[in-house]
Protein backbone atom coordinates (compact mmCIF):
# COMPACT_ATOMS: atom_id res chain seq x y z
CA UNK A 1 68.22 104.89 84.24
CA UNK A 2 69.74 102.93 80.87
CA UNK A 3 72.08 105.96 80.77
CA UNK A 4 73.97 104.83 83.33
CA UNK A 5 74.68 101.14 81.72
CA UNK A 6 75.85 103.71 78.65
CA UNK A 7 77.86 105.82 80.62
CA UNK A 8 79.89 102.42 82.06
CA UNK A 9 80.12 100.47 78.78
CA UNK A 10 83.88 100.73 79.08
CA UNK A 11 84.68 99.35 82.51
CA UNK A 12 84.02 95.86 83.75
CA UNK A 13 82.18 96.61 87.16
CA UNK A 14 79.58 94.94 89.74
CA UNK A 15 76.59 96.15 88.98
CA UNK A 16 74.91 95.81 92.12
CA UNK A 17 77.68 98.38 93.65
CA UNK A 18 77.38 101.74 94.17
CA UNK A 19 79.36 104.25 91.56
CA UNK A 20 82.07 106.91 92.25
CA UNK A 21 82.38 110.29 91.26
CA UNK A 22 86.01 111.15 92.63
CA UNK A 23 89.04 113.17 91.95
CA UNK A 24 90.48 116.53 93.42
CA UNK A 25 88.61 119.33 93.92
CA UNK A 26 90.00 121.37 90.93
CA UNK A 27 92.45 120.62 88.15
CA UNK A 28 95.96 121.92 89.83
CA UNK A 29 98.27 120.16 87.21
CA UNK A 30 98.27 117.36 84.83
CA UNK A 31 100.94 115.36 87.54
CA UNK A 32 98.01 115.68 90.00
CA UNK A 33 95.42 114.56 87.86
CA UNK A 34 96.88 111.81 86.25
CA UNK A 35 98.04 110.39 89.87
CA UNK A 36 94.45 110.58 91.51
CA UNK A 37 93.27 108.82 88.45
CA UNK A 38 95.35 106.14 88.49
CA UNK A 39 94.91 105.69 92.08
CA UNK A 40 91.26 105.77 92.47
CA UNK A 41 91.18 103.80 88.53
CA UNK A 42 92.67 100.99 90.29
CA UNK A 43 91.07 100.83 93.58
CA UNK A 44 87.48 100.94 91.70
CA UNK A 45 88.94 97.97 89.18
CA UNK A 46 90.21 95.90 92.07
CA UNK A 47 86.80 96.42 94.04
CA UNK A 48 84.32 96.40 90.95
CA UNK A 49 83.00 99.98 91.14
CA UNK A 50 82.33 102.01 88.22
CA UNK A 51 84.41 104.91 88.38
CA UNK A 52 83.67 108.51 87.52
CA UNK A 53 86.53 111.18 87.22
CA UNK A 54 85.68 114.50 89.03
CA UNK A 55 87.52 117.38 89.07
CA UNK A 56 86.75 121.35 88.31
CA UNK A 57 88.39 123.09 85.57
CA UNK A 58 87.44 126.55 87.26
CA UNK A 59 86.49 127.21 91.10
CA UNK A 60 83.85 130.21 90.26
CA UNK A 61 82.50 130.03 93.81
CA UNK A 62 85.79 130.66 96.09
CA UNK A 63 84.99 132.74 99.76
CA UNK A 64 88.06 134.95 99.06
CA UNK A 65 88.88 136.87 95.66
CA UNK A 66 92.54 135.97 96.53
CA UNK A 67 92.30 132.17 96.48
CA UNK A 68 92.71 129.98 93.72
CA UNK A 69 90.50 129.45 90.47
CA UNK A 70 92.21 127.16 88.14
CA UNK A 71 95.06 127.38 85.25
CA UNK A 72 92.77 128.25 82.65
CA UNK A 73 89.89 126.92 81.18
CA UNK A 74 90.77 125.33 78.56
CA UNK A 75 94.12 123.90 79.63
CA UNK A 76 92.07 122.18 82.46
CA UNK A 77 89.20 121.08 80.02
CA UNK A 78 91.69 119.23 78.12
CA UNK A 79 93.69 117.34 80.98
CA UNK A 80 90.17 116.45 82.34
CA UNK A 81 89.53 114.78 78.85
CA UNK A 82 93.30 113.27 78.72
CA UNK A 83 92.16 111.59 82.11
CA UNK A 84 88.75 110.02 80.61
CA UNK A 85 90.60 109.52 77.19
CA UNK A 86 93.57 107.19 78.97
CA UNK A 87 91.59 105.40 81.44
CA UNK A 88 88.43 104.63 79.61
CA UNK A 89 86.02 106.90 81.94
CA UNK A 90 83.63 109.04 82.26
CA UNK A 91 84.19 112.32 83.71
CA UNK A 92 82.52 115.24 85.33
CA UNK A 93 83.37 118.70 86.03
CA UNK A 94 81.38 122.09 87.36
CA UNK A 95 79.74 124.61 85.01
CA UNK A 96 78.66 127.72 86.06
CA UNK A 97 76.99 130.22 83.22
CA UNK A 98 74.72 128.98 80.08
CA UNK A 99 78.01 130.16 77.83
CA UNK A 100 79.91 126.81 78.96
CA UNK A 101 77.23 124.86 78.55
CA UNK A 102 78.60 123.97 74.93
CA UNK A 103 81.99 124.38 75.24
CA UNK A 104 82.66 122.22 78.74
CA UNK A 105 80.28 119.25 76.50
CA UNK A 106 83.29 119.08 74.15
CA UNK A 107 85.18 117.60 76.81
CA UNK A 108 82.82 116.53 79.36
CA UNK A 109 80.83 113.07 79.82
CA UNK A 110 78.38 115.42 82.59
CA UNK A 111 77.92 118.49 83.17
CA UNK A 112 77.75 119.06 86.91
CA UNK A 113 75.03 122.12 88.45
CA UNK A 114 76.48 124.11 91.56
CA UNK A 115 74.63 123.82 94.34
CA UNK A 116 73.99 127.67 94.28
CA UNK A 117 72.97 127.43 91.18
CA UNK A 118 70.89 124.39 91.25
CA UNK A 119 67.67 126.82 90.45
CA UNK A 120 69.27 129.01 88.00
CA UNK A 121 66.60 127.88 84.65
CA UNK A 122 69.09 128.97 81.79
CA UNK A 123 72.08 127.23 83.19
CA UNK A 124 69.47 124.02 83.55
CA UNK A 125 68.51 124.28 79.86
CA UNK A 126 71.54 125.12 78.55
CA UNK A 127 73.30 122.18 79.99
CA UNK A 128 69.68 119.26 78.94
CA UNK A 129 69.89 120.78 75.74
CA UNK A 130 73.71 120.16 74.87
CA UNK A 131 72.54 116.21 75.04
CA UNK A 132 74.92 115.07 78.19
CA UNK A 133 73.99 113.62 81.40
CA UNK A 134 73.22 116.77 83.94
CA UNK A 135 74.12 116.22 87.56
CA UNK A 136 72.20 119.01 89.58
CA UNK A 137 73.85 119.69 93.10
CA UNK A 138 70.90 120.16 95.61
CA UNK A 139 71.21 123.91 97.05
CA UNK A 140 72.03 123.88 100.80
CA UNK A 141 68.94 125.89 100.85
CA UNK A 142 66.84 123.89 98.86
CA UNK A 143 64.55 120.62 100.09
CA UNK A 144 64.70 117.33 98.66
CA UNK A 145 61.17 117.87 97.59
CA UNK A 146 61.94 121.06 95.70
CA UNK A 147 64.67 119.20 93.70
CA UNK A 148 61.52 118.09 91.12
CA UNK A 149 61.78 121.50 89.87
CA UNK A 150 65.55 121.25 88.56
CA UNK A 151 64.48 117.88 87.19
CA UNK A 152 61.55 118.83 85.66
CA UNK A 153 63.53 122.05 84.16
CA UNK A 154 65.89 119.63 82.15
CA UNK A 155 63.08 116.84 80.75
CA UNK A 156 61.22 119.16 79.49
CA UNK A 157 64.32 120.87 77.24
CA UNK A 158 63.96 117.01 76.03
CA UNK A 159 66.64 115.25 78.16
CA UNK A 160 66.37 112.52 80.08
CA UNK A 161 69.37 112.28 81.81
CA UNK A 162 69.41 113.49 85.11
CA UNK A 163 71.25 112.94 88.29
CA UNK A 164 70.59 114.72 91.61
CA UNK A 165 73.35 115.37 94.41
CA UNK A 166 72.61 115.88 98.17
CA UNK A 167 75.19 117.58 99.69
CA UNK A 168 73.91 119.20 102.99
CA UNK A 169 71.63 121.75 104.07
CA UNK A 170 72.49 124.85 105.36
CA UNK A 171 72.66 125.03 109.45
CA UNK A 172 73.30 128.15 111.25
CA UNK A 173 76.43 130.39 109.47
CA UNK A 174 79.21 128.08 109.80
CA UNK A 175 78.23 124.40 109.43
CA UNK A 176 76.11 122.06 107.06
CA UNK A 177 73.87 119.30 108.17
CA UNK A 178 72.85 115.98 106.12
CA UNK A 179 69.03 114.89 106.16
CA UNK A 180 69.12 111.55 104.58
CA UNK A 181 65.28 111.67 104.27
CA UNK A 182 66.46 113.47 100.95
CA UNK A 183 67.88 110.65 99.19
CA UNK A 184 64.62 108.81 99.09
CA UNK A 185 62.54 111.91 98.39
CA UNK A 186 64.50 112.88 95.49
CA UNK A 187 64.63 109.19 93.98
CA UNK A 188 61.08 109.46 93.33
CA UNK A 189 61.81 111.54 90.32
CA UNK A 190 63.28 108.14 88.96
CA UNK A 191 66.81 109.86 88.96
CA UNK A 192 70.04 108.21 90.38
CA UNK A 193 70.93 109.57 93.60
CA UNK A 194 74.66 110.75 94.34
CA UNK A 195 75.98 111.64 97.99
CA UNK A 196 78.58 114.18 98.01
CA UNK A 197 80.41 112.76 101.15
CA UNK A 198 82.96 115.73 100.92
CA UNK A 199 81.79 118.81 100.14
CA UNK A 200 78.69 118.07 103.30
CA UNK A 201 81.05 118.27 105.81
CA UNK A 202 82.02 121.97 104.70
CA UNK A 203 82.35 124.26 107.39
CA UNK A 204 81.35 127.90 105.21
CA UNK A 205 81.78 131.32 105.55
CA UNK A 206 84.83 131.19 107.76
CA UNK A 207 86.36 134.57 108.75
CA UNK A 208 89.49 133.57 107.47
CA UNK A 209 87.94 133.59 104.36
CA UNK A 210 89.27 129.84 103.81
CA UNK A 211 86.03 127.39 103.73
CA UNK A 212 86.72 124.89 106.87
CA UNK A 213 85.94 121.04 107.22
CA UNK A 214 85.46 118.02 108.79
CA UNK A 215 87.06 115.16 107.26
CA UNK A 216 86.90 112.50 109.86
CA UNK A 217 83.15 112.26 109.12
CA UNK A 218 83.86 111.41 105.59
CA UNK A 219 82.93 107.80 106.25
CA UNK A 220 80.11 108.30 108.64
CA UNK A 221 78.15 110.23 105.99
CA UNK A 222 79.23 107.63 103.20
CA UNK A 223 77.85 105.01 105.25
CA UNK A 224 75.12 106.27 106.31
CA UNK A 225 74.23 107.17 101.98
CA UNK A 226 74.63 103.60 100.89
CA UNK A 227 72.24 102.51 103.91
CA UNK A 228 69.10 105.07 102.93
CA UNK A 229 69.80 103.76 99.45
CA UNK A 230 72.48 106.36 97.70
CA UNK A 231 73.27 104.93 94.09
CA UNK A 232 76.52 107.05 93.83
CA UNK A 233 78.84 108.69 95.87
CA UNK A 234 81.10 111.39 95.15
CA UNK A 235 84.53 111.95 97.25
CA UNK A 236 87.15 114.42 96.57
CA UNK A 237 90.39 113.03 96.96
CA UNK A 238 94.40 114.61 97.24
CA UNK A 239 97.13 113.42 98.12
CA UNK A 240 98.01 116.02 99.79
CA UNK A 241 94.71 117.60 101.21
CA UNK A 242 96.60 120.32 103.15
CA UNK A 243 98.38 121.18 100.83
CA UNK A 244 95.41 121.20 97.87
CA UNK A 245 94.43 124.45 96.18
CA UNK A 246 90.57 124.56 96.47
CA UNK A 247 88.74 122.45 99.69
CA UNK A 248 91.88 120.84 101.11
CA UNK A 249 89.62 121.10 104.66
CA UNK A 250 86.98 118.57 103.62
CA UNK A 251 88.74 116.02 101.02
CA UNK A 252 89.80 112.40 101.73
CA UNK A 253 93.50 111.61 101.96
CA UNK A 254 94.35 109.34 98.78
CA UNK A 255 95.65 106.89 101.04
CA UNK A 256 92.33 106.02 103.19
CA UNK A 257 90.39 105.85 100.05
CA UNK A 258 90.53 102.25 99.17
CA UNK A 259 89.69 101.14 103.02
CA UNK A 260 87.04 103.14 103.05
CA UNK A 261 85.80 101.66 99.77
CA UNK A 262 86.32 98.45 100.77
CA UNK A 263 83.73 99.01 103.71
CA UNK A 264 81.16 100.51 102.03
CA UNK A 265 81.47 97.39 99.28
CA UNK A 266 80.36 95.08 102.07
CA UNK A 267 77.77 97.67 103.27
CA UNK A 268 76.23 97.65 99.77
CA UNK A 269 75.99 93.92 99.62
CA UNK A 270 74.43 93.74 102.68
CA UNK A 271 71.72 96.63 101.51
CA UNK A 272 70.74 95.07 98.92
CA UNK A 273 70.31 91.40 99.82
């Protein structure tokens, strides 16, 4: 996992800690970007965790054709860079189609798989074969076992660089569940292991056509990651979660963040002494 050490060269960190991937759910402006990143920048300096900037340039997967998508592709590419560019950090947004393999790499430090498209082979070669680090979202259908596949997919287009992503399994119509027997099982491909603390407490398929949540639960699942031995965690963050434009339901208030961190700092310590 030397990648990793790469992919943090910038930022003075502990490196027993967990990492971050955080940010808002998708790029809404450049004022929104700019103030998560500062926030959770600082917060990750203070507490010594290397820091990853998330956030979509396009929501492709969206319950109702009405709701929001993004303000363009490439506008959002570019503010996504601006963030990585001023702060010194790697960042990490969704791609969805071979095409954008190459063109999101422009501006992109990894490319991150869908979960519903976490078996889809040309999107999986397209993104190994543009060089960056592939984070592959495990399908809330998929098992932690089956995840070899996806990794197995990328190595052999010749990269190396893989991360995996549990993010809940499918349970009934309208509600996720987490097995954490996952985040072992799918470290035995030798790949880092992320827990998407957010996007695991989605409540799906609502018949409002607005994807529900359960935010309260955000640190429970954290928790619960960095004690079966999670090396990452990824946390979309706002401001303003009700008012947010893709996932408000599930996020983490800016505010709580850096408590929350804090706790999970001394949980990590305590893991892994």
């Amino acid at each position: 996992m030397e990648f990793l050490t790469e992919l943090f060269k910038k930022q003075s960190y502990d490196p027993q800690n967990f990492f971050l991937i955080a940010g808002p759910c998708v790029v809404e402006s450049e004022e929104l970007v700019m103030e998560v990143a500062d926030s959770v920048y600082s917060i990750c300096k203070k507490l010594g965790i290397p820091y990853v900037f998330k956030a979509s340039y396009r929501k492709a997967n969206r319950t109702s054709g009405s709701s929001f998508t993004g303000i363009g592709d490439e506008a959002a590419m570019q503010l996504v860079k601006k963030v990585g560019e001023h702060y010194g950090l790697p960042t990490t947004s969704d791609i969805h189609t071979h095409e954008e393999a190459g063109q999101a790499a422009k501006y992109i430090d990894i490319l991150q798989i869908p979960a519903f498209l976490c078996r889809q082979t040309d999107l999986l070669v397209a993104a190994a074969e543009t060089g960056k680090i592939v984070n592959v979202k495990k399908g809330q259908f998929v098992s932690g076992d089956a995840m070899k596949f996806a990794v197995d997919k990328i190595r052999k287009a010749g990269n190396q660089k893989v991360m995996l992503t549990e993010r809940g399994t499918t349970f009934g119509y309208q509600d996720l569940v987490v097995d954490y027997r996952n985040i072992p099982i799918m470290a035995e491909n030798n790949v880092p292991v992320i827990m998407d603390c957010t996007h695991s407490l989605q409540q799906p398929n609502q018949t409002t056509g607005v994807t529900g949540g359960n935010p309260r639960l955000i640190g429970t699942i954290a928790k619960a990651a960095i004690a079966t031995g999670a090396n990452g965690l990824f946390i979309e963050t706002h401001p303003n979660p009700e008012c947010a434009k893709s996932d408000g339901a599930n996020m983490l208030h800016l505010n709580k963040l850096e408590e929350l961190l804090v706790q999970l700092v001394k949980l990590r310590k305590a893991v892994v002494n």
